[in-house]
N, C-alpha and C. Protein backbone atom coordinates (compact mmCIF):
# COMPACT_ATOMS: atom_id res chain seq x y z
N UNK A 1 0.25 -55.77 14.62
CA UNK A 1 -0.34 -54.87 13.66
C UNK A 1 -0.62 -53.49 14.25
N UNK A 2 -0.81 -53.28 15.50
CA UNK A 2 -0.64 -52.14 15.95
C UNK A 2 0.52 -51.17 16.14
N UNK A 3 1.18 -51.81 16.01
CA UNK A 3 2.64 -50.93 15.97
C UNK A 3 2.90 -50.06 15.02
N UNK A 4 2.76 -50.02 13.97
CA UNK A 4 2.31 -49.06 13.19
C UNK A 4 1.65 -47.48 13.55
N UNK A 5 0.45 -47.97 14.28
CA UNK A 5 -0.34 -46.42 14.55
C UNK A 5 -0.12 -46.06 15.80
N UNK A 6 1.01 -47.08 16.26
CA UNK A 6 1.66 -46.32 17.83
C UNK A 6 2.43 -45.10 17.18
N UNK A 7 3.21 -45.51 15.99
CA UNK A 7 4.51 -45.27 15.67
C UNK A 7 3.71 -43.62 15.26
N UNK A 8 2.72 -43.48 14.36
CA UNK A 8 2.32 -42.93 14.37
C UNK A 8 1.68 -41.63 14.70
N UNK A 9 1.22 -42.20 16.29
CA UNK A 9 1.04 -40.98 17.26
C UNK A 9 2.14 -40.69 18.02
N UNK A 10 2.78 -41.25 17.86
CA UNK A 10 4.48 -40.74 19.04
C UNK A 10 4.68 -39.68 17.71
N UNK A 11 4.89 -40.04 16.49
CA UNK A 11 5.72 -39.36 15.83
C UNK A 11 5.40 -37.76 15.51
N UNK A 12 3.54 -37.92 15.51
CA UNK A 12 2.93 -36.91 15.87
C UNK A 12 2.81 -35.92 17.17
N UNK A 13 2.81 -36.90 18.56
CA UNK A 13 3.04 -36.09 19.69
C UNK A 13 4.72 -35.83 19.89
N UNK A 14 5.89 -35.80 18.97
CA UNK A 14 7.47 -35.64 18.90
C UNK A 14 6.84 -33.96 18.26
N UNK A 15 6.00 -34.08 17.09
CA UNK A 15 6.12 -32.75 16.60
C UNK A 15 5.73 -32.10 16.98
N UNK A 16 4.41 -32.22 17.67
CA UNK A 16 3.45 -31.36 17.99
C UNK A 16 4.89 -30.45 19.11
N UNK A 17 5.42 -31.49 20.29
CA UNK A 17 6.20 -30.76 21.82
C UNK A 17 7.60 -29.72 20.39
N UNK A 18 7.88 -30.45 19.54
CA UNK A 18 8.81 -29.83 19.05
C UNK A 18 8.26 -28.32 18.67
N UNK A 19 7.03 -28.45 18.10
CA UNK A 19 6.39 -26.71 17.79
C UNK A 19 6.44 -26.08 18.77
N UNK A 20 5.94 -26.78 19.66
CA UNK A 20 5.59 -25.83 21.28
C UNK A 20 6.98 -25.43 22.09
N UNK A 21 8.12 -26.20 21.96
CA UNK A 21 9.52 -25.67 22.66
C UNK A 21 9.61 -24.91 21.93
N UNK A 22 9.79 -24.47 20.11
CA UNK A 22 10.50 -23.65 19.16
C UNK A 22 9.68 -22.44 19.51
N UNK A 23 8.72 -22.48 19.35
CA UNK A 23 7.78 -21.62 19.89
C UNK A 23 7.98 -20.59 20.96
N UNK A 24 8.07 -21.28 21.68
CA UNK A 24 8.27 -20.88 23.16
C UNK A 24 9.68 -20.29 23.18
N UNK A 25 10.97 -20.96 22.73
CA UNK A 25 12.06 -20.29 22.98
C UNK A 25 11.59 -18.79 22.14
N UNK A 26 10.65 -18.84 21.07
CA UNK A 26 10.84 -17.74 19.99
C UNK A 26 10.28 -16.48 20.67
N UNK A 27 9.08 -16.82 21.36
CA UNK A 27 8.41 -16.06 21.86
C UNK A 27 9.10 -15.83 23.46
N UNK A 28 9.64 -16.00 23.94
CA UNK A 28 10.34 -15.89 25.72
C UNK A 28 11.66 -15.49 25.27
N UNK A 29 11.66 -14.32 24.60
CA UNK A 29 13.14 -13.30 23.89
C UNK A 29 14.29 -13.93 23.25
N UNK A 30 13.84 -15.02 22.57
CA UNK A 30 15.20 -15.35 21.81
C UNK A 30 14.88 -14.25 20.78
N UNK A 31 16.10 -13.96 20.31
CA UNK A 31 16.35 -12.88 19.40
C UNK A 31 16.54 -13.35 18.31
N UNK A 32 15.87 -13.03 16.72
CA UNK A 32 16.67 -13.43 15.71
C UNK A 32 16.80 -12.15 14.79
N UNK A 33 17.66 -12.53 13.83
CA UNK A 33 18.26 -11.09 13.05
C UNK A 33 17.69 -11.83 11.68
N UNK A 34 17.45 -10.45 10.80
CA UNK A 34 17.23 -10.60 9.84
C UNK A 34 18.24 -9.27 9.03
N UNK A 35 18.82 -9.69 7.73
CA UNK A 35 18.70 -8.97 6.66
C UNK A 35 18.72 -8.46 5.90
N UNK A 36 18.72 -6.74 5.68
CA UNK A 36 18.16 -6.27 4.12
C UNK A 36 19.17 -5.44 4.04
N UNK A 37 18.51 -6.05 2.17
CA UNK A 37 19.31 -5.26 1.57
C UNK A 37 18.07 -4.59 0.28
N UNK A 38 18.81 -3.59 -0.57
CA UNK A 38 18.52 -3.41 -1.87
C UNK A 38 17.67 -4.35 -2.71
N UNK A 39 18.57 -5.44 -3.17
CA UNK A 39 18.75 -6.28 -4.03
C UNK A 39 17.34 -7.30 -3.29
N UNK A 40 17.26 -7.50 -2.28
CA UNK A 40 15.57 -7.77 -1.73
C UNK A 40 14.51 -7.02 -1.90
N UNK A 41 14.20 -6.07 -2.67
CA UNK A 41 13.25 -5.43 -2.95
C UNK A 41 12.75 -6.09 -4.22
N UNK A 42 10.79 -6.03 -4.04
CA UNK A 42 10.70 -6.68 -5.02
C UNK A 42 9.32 -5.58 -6.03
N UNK A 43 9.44 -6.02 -7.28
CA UNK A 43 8.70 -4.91 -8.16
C UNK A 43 9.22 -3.96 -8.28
N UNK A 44 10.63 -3.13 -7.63
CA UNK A 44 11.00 -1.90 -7.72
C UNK A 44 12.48 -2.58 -7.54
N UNK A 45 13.61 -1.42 -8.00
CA UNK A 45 15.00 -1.42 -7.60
C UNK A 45 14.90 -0.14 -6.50
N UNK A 46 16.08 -0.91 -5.39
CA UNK A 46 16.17 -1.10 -4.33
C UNK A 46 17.30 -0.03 -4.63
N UNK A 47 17.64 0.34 -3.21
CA UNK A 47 19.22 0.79 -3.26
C UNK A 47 20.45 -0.18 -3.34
N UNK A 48 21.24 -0.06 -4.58
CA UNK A 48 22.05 -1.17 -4.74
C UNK A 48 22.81 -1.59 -3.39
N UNK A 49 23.44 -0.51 -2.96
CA UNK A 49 24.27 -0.60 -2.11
C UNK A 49 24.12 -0.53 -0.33
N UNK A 50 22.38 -0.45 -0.39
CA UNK A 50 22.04 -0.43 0.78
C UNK A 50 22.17 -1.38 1.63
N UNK A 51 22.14 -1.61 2.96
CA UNK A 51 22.44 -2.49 3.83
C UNK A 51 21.32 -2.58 4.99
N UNK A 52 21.11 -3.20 6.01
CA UNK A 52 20.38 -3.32 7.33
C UNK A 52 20.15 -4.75 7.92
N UNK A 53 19.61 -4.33 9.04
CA UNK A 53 19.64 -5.56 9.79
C UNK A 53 18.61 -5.24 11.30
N UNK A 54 17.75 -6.19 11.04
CA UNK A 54 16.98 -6.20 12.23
C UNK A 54 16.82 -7.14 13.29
N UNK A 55 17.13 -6.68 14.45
CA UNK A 55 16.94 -7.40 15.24
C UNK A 55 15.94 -7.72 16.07
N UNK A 56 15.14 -8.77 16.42
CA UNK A 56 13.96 -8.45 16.94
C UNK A 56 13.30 -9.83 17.62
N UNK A 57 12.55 -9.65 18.72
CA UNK A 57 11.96 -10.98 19.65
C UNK A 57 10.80 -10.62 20.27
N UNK A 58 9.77 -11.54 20.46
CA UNK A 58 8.37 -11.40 20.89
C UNK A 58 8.84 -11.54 22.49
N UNK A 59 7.58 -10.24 22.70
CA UNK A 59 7.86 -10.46 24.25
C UNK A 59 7.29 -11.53 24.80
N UNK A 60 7.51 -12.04 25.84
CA UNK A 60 6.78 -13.10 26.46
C UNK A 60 5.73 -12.64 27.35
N UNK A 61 5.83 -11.23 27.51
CA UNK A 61 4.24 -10.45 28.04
C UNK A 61 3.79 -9.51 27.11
N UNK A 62 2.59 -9.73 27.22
CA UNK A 62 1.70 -8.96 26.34
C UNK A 62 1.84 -9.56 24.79
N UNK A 63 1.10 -8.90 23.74
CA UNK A 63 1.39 -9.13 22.28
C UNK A 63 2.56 -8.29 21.49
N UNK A 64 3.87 -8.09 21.98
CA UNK A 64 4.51 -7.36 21.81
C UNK A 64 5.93 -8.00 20.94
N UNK A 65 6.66 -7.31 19.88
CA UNK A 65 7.53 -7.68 19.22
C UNK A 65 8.73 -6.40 19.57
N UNK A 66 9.47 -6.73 20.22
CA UNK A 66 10.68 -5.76 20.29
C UNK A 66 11.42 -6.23 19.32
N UNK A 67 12.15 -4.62 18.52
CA UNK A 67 13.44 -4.80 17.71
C UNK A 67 14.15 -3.54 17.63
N UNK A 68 15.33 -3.59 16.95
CA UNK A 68 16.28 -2.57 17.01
C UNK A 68 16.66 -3.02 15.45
N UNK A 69 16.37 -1.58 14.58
CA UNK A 69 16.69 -1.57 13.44
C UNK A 69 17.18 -0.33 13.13
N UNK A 70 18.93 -1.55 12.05
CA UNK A 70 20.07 -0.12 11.61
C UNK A 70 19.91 -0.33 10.28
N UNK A 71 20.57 1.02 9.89
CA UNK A 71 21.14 0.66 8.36
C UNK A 71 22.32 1.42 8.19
N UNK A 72 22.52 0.98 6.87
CA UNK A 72 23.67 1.97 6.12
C UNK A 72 23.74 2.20 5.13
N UNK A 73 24.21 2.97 4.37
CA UNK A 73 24.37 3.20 3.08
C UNK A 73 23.07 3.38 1.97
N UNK A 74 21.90 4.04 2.85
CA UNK A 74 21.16 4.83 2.12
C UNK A 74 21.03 6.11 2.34
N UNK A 75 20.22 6.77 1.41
CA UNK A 75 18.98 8.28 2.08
C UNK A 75 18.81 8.24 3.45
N UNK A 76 18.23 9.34 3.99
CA UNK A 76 17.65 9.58 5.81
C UNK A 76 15.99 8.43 5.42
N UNK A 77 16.12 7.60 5.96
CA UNK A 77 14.43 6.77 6.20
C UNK A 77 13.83 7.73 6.12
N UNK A 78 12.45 7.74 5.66
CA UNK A 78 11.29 8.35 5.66
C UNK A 78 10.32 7.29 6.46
N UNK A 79 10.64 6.17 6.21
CA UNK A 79 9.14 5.15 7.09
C UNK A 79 9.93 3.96 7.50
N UNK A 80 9.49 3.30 7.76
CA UNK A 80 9.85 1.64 8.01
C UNK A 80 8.79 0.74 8.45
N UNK A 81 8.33 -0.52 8.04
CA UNK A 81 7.22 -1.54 8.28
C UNK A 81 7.55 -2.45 8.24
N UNK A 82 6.76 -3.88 9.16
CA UNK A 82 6.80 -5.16 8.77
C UNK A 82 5.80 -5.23 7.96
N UNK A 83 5.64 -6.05 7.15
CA UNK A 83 4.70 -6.53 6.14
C UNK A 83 4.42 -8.23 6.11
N UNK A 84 3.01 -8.45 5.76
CA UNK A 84 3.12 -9.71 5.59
C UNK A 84 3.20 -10.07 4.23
N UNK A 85 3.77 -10.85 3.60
CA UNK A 85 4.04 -11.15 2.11
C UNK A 85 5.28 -12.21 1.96
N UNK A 86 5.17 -13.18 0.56
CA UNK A 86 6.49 -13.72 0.51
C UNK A 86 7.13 -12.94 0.05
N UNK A 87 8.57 -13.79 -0.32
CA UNK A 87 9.71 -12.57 -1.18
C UNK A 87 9.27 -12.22 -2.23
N UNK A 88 8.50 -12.94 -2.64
CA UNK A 88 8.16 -12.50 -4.01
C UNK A 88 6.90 -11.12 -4.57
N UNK A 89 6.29 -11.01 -2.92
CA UNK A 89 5.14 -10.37 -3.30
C UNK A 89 5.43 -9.16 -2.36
N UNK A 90 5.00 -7.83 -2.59
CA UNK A 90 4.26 -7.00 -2.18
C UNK A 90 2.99 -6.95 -1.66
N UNK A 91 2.91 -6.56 0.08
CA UNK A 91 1.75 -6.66 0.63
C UNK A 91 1.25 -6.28 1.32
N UNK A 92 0.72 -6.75 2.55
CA UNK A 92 -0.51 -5.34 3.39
C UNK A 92 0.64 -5.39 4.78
N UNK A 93 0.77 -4.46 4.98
CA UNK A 93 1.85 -3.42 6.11
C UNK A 93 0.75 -4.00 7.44
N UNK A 94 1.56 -4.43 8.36
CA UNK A 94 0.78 -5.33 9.85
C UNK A 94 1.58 -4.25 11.02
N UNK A 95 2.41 -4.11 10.94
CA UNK A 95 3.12 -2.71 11.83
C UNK A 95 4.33 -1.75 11.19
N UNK A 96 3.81 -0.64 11.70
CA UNK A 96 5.33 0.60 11.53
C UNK A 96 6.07 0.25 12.41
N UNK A 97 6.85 0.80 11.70
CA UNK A 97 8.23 1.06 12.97
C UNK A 97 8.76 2.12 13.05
N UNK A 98 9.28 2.51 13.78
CA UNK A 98 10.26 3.81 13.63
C UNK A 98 11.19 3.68 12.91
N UNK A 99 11.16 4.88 11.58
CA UNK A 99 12.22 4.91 10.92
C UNK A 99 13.69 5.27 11.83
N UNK A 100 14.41 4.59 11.01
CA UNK A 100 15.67 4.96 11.62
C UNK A 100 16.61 5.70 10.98
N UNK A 101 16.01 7.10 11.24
CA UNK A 101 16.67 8.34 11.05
C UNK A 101 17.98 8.70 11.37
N UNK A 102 18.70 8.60 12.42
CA UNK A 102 19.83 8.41 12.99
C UNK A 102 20.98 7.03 12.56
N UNK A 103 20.29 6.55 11.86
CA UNK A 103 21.35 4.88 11.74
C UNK A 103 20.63 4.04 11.99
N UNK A 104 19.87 4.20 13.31
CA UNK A 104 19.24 3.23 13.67
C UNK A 104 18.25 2.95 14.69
N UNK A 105 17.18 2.34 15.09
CA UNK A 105 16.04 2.64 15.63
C UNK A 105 15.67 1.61 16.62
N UNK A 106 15.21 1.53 17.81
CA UNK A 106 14.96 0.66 18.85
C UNK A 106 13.66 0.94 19.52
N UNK A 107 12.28 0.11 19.86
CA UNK A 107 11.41 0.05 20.24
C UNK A 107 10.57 -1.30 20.30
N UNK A 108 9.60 -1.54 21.39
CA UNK A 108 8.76 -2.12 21.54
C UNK A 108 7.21 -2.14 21.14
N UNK A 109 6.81 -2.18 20.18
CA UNK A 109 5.32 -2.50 19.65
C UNK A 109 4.20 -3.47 19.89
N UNK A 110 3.25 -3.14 20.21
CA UNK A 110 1.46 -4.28 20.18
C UNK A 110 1.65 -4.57 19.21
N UNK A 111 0.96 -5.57 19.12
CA UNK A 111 0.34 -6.51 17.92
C UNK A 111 -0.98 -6.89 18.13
N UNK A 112 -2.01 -7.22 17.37
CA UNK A 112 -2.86 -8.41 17.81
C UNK A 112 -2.23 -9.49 18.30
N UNK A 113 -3.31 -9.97 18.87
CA UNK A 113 -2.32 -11.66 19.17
C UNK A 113 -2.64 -12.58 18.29
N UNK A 114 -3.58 -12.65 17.09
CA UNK A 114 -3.56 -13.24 16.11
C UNK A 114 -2.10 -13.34 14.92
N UNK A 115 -1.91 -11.70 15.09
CA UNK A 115 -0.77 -11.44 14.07
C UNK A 115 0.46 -11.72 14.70
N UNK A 116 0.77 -11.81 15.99
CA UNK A 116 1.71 -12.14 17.05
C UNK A 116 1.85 -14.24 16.76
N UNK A 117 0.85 -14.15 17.10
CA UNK A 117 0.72 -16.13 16.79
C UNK A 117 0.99 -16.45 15.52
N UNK A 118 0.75 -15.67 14.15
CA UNK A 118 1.31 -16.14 12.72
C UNK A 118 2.82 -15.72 12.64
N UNK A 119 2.86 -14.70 13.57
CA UNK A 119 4.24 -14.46 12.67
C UNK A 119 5.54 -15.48 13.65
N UNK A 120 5.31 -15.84 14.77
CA UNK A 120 5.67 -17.13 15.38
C UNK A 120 5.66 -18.04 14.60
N UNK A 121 4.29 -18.63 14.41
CA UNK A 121 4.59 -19.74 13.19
C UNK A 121 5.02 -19.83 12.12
N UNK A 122 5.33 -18.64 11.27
CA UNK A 122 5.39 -18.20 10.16
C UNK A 122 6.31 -17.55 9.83
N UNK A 123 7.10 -16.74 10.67
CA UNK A 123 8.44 -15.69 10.28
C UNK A 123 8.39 -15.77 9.18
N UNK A 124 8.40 -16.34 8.05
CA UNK A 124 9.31 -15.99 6.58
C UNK A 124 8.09 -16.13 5.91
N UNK A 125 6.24 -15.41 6.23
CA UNK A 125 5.72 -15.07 5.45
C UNK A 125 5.72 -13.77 6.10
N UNK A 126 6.37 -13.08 6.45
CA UNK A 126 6.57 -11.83 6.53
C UNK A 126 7.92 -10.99 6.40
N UNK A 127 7.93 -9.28 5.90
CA UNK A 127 9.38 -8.78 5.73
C UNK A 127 9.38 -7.66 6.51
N UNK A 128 10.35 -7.14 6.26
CA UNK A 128 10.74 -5.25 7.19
C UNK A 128 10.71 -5.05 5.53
N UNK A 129 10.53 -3.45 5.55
CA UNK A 129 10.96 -2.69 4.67
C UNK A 129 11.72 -1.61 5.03
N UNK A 130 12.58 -0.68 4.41
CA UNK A 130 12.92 0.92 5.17
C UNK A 130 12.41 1.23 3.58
N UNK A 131 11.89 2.84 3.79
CA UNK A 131 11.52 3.43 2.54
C UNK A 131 12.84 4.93 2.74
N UNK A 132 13.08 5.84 1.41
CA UNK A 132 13.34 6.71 1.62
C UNK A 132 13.07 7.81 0.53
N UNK A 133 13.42 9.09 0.61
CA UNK A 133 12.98 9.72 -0.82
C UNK A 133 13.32 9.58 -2.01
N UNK A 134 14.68 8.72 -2.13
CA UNK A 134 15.38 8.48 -3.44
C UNK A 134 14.29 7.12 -3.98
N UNK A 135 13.80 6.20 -2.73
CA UNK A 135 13.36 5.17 -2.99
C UNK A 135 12.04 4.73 -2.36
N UNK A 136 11.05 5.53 -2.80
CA UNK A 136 9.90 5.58 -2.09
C UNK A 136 8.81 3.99 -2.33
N UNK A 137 9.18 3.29 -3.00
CA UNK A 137 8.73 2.05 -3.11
C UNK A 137 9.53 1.16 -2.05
N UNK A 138 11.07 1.30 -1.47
CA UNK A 138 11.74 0.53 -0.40
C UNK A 138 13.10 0.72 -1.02
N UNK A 139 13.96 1.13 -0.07
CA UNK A 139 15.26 1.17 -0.34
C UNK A 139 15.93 -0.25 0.14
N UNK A 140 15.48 -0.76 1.18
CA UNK A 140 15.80 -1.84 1.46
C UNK A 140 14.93 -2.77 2.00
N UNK A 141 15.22 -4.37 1.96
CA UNK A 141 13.95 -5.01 2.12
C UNK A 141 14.70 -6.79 3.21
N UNK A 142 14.25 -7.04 3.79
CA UNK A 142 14.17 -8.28 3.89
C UNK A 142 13.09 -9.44 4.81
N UNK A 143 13.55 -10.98 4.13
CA UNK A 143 12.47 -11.81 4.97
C UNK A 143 12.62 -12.19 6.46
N UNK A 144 11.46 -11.94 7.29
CA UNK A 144 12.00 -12.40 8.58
C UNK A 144 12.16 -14.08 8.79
N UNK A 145 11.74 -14.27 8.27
CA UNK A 145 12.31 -16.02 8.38
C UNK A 145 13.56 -16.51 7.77
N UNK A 146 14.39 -15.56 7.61
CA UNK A 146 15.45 -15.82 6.70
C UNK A 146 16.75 -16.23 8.26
């Protein structure tokens, strides 16, 4: 009759090491890409034809998120942010980024380490945006957990 709540806590200590490796590769520079487009913008139209893609990985020192973000086929950026929100929502801006005026933009940013630890666990309750003057609500948009 105990076999049961063995089965139990193994299956629980399988997930728990499984969070903590995914984790860990996520945060010790694995890189993942995300992304946007237009047609991901939400409450507003987007630039139909816009494009981008971010690339980006938590440093494994400090509270830091490096990425390199391009686009194409909009306006000159005026801003760029991560945001926390689903796809569906519009929401509160957690870091800028450098717009990428040139095509495309590369830097290293702080975080809290609170907002550093959710967005680890969480990637896809948060997005990038790029804004520009044709499209000052977001020309292009996407989820980082995507």
């Amino acid at each position: 009759m105990k076999q049961p709540g063995v089965l139990v806590v193994m299956l629980t200590f399988v997930a728990a090491v499984s969070f903590v490796v995914a984790s860990e590769q996520y945060k010790n520079g694995r890189t993942k890409t995300t992304t946007l487009t237009g047609l991901g913008e939400v409450q507003t139209i987007g630039d139909p034809d816009g494009t981008g893609m971010l690339k980006f990985s938590i440093g494994a020192e400090g509270n830091q998120i490096c990425y390199e973000l391009s686009i194409s086929n909009i306006g000159t950026p005026t801003a760029a942010d991560i945001s926390f929100g689903s796809k569906t929502e519009v929401a509160t801006v957690i870091a800028t980024l450098e717009a990428p005026t040139n095509g495309s933009s590369k830097r290293c940013i702080t975080l809290a380490a609170d907002k550093i630890a959710d967005l680890i666990k969480n990637p896809g309750h948060y997005y990038v945006n790029v804004y520009n003057a044709e499209f000052p609500k977001g020309a292009i948009r996407g989820q980082l957990g995507n």
